[in-house]
Protein backbone atom coordinates (compact mmCIF):
# COMPACT_ATOMS: atom_id res chain seq x y z
CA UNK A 1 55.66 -30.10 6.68
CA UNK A 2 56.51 -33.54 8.14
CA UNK A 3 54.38 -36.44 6.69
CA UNK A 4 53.31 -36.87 10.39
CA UNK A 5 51.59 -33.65 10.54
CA UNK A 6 47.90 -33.90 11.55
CA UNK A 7 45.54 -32.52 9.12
CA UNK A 8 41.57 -31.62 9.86
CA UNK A 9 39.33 -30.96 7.26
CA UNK A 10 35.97 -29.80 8.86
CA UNK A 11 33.24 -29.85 5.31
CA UNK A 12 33.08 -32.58 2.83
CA UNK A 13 31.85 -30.11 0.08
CA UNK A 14 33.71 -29.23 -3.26
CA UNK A 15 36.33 -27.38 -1.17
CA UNK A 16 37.26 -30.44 1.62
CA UNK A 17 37.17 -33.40 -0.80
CA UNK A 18 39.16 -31.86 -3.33
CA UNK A 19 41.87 -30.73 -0.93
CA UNK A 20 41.48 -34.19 1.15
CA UNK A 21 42.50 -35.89 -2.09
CA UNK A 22 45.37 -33.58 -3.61
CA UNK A 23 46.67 -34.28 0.25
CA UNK A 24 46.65 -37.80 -0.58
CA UNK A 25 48.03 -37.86 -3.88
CA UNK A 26 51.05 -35.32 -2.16
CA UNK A 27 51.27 -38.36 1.00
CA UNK A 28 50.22 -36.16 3.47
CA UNK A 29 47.60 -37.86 5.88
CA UNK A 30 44.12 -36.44 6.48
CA UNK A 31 41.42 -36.68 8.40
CA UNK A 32 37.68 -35.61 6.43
CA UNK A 33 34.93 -34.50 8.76
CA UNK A 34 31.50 -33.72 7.09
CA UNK A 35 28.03 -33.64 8.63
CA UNK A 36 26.06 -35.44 6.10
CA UNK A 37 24.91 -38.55 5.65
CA UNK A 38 25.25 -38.39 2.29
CA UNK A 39 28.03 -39.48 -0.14
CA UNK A 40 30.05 -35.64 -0.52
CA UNK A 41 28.68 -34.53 -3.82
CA UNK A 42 28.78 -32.17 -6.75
CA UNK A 43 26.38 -29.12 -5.10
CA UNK A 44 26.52 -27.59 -8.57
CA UNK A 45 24.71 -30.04 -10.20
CA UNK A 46 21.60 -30.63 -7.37
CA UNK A 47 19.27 -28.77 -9.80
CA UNK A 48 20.28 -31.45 -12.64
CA UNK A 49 18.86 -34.04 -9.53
CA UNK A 50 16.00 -32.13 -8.92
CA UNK A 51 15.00 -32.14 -12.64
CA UNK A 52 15.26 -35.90 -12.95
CA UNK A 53 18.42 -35.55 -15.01
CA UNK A 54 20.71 -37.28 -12.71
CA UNK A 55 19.97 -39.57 -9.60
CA UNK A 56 22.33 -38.32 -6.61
CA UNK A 57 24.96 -40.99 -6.90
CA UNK A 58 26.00 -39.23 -10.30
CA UNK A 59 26.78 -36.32 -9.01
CA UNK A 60 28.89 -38.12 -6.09
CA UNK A 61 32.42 -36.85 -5.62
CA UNK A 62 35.26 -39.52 -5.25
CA UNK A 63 35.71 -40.55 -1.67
CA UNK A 64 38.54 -39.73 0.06
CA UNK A 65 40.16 -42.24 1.77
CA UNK A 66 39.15 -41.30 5.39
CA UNK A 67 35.57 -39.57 5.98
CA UNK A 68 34.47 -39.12 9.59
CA UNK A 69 30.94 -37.89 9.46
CA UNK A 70 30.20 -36.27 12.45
CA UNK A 71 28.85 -32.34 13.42
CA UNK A 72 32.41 -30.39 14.33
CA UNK A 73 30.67 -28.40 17.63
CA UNK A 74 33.79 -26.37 18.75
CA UNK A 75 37.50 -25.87 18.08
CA UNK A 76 39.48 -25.98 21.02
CA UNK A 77 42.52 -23.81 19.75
CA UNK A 78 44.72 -23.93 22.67
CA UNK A 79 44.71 -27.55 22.56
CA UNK A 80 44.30 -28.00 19.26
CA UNK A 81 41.66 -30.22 19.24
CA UNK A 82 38.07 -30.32 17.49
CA UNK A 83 35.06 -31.29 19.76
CA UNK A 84 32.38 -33.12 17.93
CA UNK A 85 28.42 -33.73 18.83
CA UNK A 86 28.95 -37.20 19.94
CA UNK A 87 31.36 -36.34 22.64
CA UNK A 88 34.52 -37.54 20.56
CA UNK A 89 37.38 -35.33 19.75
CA UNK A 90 39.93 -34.79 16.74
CA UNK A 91 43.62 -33.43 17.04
CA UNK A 92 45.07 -31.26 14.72
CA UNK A 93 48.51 -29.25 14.05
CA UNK A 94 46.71 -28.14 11.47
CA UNK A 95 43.31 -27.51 10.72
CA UNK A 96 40.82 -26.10 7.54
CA UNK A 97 37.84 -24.92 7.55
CA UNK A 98 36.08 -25.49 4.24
CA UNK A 99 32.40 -25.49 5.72
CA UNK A 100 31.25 -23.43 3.05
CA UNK A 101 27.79 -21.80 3.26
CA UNK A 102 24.02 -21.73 4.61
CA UNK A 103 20.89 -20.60 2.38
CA UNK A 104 19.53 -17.15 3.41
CA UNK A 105 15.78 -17.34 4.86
CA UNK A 106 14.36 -14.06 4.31
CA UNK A 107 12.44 -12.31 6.90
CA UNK A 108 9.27 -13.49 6.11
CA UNK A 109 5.69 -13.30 8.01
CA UNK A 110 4.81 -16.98 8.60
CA UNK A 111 8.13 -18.26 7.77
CA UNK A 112 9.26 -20.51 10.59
CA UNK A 113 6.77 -22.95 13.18
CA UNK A 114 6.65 -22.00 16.73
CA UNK A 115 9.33 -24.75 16.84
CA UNK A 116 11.97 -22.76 14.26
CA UNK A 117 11.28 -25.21 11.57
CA UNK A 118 10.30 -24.22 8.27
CA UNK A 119 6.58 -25.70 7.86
CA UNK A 120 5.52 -28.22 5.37
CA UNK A 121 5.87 -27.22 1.72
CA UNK A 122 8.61 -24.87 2.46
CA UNK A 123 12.32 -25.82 1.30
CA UNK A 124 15.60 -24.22 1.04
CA UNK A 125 18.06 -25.72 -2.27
CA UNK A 126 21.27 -25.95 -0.83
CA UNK A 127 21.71 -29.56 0.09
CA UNK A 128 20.81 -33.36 -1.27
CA UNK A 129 18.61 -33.38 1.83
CA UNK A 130 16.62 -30.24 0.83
CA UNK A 131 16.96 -31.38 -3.53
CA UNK A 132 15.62 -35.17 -2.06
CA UNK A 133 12.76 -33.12 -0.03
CA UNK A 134 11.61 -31.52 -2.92
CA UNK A 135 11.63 -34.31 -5.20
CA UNK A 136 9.91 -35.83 -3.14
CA UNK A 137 7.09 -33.20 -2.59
CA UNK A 138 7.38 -32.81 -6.62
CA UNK A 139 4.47 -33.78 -9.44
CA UNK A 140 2.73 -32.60 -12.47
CA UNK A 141 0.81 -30.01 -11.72
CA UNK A 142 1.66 -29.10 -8.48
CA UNK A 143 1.90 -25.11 -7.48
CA UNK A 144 5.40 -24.00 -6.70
CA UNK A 145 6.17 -20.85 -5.93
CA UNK A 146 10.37 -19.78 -6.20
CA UNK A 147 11.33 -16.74 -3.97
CA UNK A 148 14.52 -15.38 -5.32
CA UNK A 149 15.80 -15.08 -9.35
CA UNK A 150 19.52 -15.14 -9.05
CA UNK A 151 21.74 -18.56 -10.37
CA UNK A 152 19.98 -20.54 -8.09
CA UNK A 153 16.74 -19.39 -8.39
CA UNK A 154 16.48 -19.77 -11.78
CA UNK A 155 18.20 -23.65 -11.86
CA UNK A 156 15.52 -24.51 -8.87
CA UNK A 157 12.49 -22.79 -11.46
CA UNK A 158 13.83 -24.80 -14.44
CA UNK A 159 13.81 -28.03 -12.86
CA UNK A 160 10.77 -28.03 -11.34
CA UNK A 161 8.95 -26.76 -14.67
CA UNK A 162 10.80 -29.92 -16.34
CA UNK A 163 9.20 -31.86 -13.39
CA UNK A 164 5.76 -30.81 -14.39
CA UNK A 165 5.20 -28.29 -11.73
CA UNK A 166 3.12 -25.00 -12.06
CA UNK A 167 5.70 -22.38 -11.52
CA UNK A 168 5.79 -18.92 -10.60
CA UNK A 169 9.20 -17.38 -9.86
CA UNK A 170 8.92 -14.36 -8.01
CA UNK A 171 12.25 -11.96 -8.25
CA UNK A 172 12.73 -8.93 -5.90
CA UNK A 173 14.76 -6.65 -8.79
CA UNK A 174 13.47 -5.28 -12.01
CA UNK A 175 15.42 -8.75 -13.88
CA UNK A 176 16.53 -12.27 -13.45
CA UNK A 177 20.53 -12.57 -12.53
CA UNK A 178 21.04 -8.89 -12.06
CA UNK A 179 24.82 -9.78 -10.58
CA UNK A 180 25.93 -11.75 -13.53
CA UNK A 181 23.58 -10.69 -16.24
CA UNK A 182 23.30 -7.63 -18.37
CA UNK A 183 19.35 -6.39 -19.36
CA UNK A 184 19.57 -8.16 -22.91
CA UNK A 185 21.03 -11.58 -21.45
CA UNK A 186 18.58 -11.49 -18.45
CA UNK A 187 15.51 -11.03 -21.11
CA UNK A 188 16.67 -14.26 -23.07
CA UNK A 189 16.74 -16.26 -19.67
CA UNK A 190 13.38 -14.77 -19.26
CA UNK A 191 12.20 -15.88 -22.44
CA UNK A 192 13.39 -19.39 -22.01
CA UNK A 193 12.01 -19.60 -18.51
CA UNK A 194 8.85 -18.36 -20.19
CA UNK A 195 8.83 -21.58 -23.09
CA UNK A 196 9.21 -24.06 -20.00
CA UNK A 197 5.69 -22.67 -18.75
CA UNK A 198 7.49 -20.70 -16.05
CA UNK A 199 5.68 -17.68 -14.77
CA UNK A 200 8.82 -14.43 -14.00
CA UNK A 201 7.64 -11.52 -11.93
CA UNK A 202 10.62 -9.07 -11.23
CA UNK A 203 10.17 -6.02 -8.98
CA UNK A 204 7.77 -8.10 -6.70
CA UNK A 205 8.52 -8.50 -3.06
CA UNK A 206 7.42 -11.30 -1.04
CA UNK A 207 6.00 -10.50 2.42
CA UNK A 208 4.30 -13.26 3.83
CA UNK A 209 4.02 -17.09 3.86
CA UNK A 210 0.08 -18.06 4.75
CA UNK A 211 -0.08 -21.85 6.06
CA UNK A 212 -3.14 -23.72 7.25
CA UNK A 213 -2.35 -26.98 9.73
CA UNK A 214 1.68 -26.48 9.43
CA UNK A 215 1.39 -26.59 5.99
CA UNK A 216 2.34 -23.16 3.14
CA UNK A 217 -1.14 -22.84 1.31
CA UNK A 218 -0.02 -19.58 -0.37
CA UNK A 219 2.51 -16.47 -0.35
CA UNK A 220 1.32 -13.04 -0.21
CA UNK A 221 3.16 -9.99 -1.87
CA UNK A 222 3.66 -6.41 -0.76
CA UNK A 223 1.17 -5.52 -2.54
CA UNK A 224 -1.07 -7.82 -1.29
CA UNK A 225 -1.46 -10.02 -4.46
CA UNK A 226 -1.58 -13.69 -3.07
CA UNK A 227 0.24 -16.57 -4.48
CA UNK A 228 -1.26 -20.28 -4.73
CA UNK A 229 1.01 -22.41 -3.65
CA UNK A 230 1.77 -26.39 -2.35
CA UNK A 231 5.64 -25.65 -2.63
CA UNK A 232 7.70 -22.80 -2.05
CA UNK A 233 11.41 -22.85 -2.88
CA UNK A 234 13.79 -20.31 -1.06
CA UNK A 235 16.58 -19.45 -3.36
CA UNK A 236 17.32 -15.72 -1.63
CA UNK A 237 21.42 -16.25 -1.98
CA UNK A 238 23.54 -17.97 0.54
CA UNK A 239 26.06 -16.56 3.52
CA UNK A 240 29.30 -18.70 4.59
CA UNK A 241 28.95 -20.47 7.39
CA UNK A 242 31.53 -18.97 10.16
CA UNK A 243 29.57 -19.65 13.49
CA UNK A 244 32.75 -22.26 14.13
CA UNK A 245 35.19 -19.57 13.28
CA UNK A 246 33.52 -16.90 15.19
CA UNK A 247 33.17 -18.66 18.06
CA UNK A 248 36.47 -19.73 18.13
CA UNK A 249 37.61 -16.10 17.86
CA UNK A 250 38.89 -16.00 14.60
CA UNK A 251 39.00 -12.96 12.65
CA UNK A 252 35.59 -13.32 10.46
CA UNK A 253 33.82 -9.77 8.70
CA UNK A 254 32.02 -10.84 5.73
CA UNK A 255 33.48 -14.83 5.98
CA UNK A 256 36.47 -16.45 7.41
CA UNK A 257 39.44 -13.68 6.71
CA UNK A 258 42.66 -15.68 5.06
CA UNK A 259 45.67 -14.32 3.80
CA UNK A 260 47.83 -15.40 0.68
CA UNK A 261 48.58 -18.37 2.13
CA UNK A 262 44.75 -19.22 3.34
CA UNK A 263 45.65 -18.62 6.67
CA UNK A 264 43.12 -17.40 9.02
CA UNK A 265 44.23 -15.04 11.61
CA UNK A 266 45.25 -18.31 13.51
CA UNK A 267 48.80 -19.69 11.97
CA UNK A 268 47.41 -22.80 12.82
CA UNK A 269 43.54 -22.89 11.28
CA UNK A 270 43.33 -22.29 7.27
CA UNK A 271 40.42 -21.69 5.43
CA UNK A 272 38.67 -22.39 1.99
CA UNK A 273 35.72 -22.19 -0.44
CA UNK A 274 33.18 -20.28 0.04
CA UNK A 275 33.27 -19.49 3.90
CA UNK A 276 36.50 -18.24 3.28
CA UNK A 277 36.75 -14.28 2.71
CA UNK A 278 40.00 -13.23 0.30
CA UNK A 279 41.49 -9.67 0.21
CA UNK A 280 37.67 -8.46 0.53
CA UNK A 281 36.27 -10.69 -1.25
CA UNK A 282 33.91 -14.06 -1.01
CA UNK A 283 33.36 -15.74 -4.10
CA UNK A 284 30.74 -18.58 -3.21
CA UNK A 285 31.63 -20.17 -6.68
CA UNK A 286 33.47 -23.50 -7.75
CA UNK A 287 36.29 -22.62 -9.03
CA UNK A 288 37.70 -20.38 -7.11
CA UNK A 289 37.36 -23.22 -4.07
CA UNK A 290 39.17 -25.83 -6.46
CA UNK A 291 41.75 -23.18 -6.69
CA UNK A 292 41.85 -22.31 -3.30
CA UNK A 293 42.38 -26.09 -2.27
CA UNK A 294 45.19 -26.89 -4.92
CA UNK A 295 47.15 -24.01 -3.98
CA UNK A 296 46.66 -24.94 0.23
CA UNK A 297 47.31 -28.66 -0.86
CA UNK A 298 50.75 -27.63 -2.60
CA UNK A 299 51.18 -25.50 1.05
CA UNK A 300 50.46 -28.07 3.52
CA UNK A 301 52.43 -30.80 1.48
CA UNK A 302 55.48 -28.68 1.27
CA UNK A 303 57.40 -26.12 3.37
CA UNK A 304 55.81 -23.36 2.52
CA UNK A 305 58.97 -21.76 2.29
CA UNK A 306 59.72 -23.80 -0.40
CA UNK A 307 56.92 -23.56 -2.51
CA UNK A 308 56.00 -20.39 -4.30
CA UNK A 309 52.33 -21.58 -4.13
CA UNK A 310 50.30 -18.51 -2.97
CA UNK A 311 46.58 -17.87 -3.59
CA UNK A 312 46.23 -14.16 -4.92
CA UNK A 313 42.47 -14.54 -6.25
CA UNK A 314 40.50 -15.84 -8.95
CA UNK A 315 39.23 -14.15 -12.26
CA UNK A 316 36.10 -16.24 -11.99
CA UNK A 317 33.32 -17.00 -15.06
CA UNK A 318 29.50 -17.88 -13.90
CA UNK A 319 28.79 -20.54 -15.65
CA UNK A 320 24.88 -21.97 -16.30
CA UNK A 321 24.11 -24.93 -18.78
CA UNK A 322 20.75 -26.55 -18.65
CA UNK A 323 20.67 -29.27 -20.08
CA UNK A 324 17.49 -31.69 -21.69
CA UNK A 325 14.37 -29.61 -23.08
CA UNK A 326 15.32 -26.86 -24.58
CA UNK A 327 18.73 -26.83 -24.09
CA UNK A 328 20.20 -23.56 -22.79
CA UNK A 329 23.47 -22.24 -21.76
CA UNK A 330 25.24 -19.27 -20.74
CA UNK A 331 28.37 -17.56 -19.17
CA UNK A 332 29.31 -14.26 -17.31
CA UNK A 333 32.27 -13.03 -16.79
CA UNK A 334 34.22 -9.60 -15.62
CA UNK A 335 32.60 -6.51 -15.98
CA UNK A 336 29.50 -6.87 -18.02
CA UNK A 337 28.25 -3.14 -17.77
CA UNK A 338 30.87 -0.78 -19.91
CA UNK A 339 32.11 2.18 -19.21
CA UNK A 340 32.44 5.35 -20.78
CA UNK A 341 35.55 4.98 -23.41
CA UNK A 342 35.19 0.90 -23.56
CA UNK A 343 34.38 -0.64 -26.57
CA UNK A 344 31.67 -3.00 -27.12
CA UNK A 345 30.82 -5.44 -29.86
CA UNK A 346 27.09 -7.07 -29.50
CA UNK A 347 25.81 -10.17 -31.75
CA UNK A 348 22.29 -11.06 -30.86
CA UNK A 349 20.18 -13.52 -33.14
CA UNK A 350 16.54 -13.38 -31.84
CA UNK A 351 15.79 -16.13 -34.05
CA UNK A 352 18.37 -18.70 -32.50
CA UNK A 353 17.85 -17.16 -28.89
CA UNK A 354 21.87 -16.34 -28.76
CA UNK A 355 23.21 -12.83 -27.50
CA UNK A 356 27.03 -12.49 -27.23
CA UNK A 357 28.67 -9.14 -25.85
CA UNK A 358 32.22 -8.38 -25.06
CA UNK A 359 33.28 -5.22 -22.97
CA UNK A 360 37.18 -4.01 -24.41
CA UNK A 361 38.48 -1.51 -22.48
CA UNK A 362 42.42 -0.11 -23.59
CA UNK A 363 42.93 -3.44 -25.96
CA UNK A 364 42.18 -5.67 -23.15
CA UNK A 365 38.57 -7.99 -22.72
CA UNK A 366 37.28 -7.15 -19.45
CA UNK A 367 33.73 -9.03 -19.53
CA UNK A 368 31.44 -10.47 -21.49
CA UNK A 369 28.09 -11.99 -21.54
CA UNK A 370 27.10 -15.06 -23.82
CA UNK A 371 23.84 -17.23 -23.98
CA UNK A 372 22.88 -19.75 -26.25
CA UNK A 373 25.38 -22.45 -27.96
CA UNK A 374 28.84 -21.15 -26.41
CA UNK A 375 31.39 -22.66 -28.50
CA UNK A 376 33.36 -19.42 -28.28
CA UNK A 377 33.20 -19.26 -23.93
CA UNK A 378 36.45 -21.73 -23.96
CA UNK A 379 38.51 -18.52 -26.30
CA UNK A 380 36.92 -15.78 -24.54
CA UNK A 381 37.59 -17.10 -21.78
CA UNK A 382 41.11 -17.39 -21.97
CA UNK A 383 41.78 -14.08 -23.33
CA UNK A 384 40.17 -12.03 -20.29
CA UNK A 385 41.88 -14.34 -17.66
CA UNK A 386 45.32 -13.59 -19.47
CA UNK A 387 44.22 -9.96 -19.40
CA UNK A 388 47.03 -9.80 -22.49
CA UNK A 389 46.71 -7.19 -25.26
CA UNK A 390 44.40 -8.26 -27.89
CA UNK A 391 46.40 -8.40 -31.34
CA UNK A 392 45.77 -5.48 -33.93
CA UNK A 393 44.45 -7.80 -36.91
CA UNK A 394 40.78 -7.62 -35.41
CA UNK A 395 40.36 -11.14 -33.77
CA UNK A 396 37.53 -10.32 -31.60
CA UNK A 397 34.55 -10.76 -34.54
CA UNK A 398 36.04 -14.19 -35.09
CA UNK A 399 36.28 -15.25 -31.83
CA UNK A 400 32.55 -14.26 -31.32
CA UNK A 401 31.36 -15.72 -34.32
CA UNK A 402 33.59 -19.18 -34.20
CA UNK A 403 31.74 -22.02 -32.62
CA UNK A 404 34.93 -23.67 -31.47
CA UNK A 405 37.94 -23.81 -29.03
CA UNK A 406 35.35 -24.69 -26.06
């Protein structure tokens, strides 16, 4: 690729600035576009704002050297040119789409104003304009209400308890983190939840969001149990944002489809992070966007004929520390659930509040769960991503029970 070539960027997330800047450091030129007004930031660490841990301009992500903020409207692939809200528009040869994803808004009774707004009281977590919203709307005592119990859910619970806040978190399926979680692990980030002052109800749908002068006043279950509430925090997942894509007639099923090489079904448009869709898969996770953007930064830099730089998926670990009062911390990763044949080895200390459990299946570690003080994650870690036989001279109990190598 010529050092000429015009590169577009559209999302300042984890994704675009991390690309932006490899770009840089390889000399190829770039031009950023992100639609907030914000600094780009570190989304994995809003709850840590939220909770008072961190004000936003810690969790800011090194600028790259040329941000155009701006909402990307249409891509005009024919001419190779991005139109943007304010009439202006960008050229590319080559473009990426690293626009990552919107928060799910279940289909609730009540849930929007006759103007599609959500009313006062009522916030999605998925940007620093939502995390500044609710810190805003924040105090001791205040009744906040979380819909949704997955990795998000249960950050957006946590920091509002450390806030002060009267919370109830209210989880569809019968445990917290069902995806990344096993029954044992989810029951210890009950537990800790629980210490904080947080109130868990799993198996309990919500159905309805009751406001009184465009503002939530309470939400009402399917079983008709109501809710108090002055907050209410949606935390039901999120889906990649592909309208661009899709309306530029790009291939998109579950996100933006890319090959090996990140392509989309465009030669000309690439895509990363988490609107991008992989061999079948979307990961919505940071690391396998950091991946994705080294390995198209090592692409665009270089012939790609003379690179050997191909993206072929990432084995990738859910990660969950929270930090301050009562310190907690935990990791997922692989196949959590065994099946028949595997071996599993299981240390749980009530006491302490730690629960470690591998999954071995033919001498290999496919998964494991681990909560509380995780020295070990760093080991275990590195022996299911190498997915290498483990050695005969039983090393599995002492990487378990050793506290280092993190």
């Amino acid at each position: 690729m010529t050092s000429n070539t015009r590169v577009v960027v559209i999302g300042a997330g984890l994704a675009g600035v991390r690309l932006a800047r490899r770009l840089g450091e390889l000399g190829t030129p770039v031009t950023l576009v992100g639609d907030e007004e914000h600094r780009p930031y570190n989304r994995v660490l809003l709850a840590e704002v939220l909770a008072g841990r961190y004000s936003p301009e810690v969790i800011a992500l090194p600028a790259p050297a040329e941000l155009t903020r701006g909402r990307v409207t249409g891509i005009d692939r024919e001419a190779r040119a991005v139109h943007l809200a304010d009439g202006s528009e960008i050229a590319y040869d080559t473009l990426v789409l690293a626009t990552g994803s919107n928060p799910v808004l279940p289909p609730l009774r009540g849930l929007f104003t006759p103007d599609h707004e959500l009313p006062e009281g009522v916030h999605a977590f998925r940007t620093m304009d939502d995390c500044l919203g609710l810190s805003k709307a924040v105090r001791p005592g205040v009744r906040a209400v979380v819909i949704g119990g997955g990795l998000l859910g249960v950050s957006a619970a946590r920091a509002l308890a450390m806030r002060g806040a009267q919370v109830v978190l209210a989880q569809q399926s019968e445990r917290l983190m069902e995806r990344q979680l096993d029954p044992a692990a989810s029951k210890l980030v009950r537990r800790h939840l629980g210490d904080l002052g947080v109130e868990v109800h799993t198996d309990l749908r919500v159905r309805d969001v009751r406001c009184v002068g465009g503002a939530v006043r309470s939400v009402e279950m399917a079983d008709g149990y109501a809710l108090d509430a002055d907050i209410v925090v949606l935390a039901c997942g999120v889906r990649p944002r592909a309208g661009l894509a899709q309306a530029a007639g790009l291939d998109v099923r579950k996100g933006i489809v890319v090959d090996d090489e990140l392509r989309t079904s465009d030669p000309h448009i690439r895509a990363v992070g988490d609107c991008a869709q992989h061999n079948g898969t979307v990961y919505g996770l940071a690391a396998p966007a950091l991946e994705q953007a080294d390995v198209l930064a090592e692409l665009l830099a270089t012939d790609a004929g003379d690179t050997a730089a191909r993206y072929t998926g990432t084995r990738a670990l859910t990660r969950l520390t929270l930090a301050g009062e009562g310190f907690f911390d935990l990791a997922a990763f692989g196949e959590t659930e065994p099946l028949p044949g595997d071996d599993v080895v299981q240390l749980t200390d009530a006491t302490r509040g730690t629960y470690r459990k591998v999954v071995v299946r033919d001498d290999r570690l496919v998964g494991g769960v681990l909560v509380g003080e995780l020295g070990t994650v760093g080991a275990l870690a590195r022996a299911w991503e190498g997915a290498e036989p483990l050695p005969d001279d039983g090393p599995l109990l002492h990487l378990l029970t050793n506290d280092g190598g993190s």
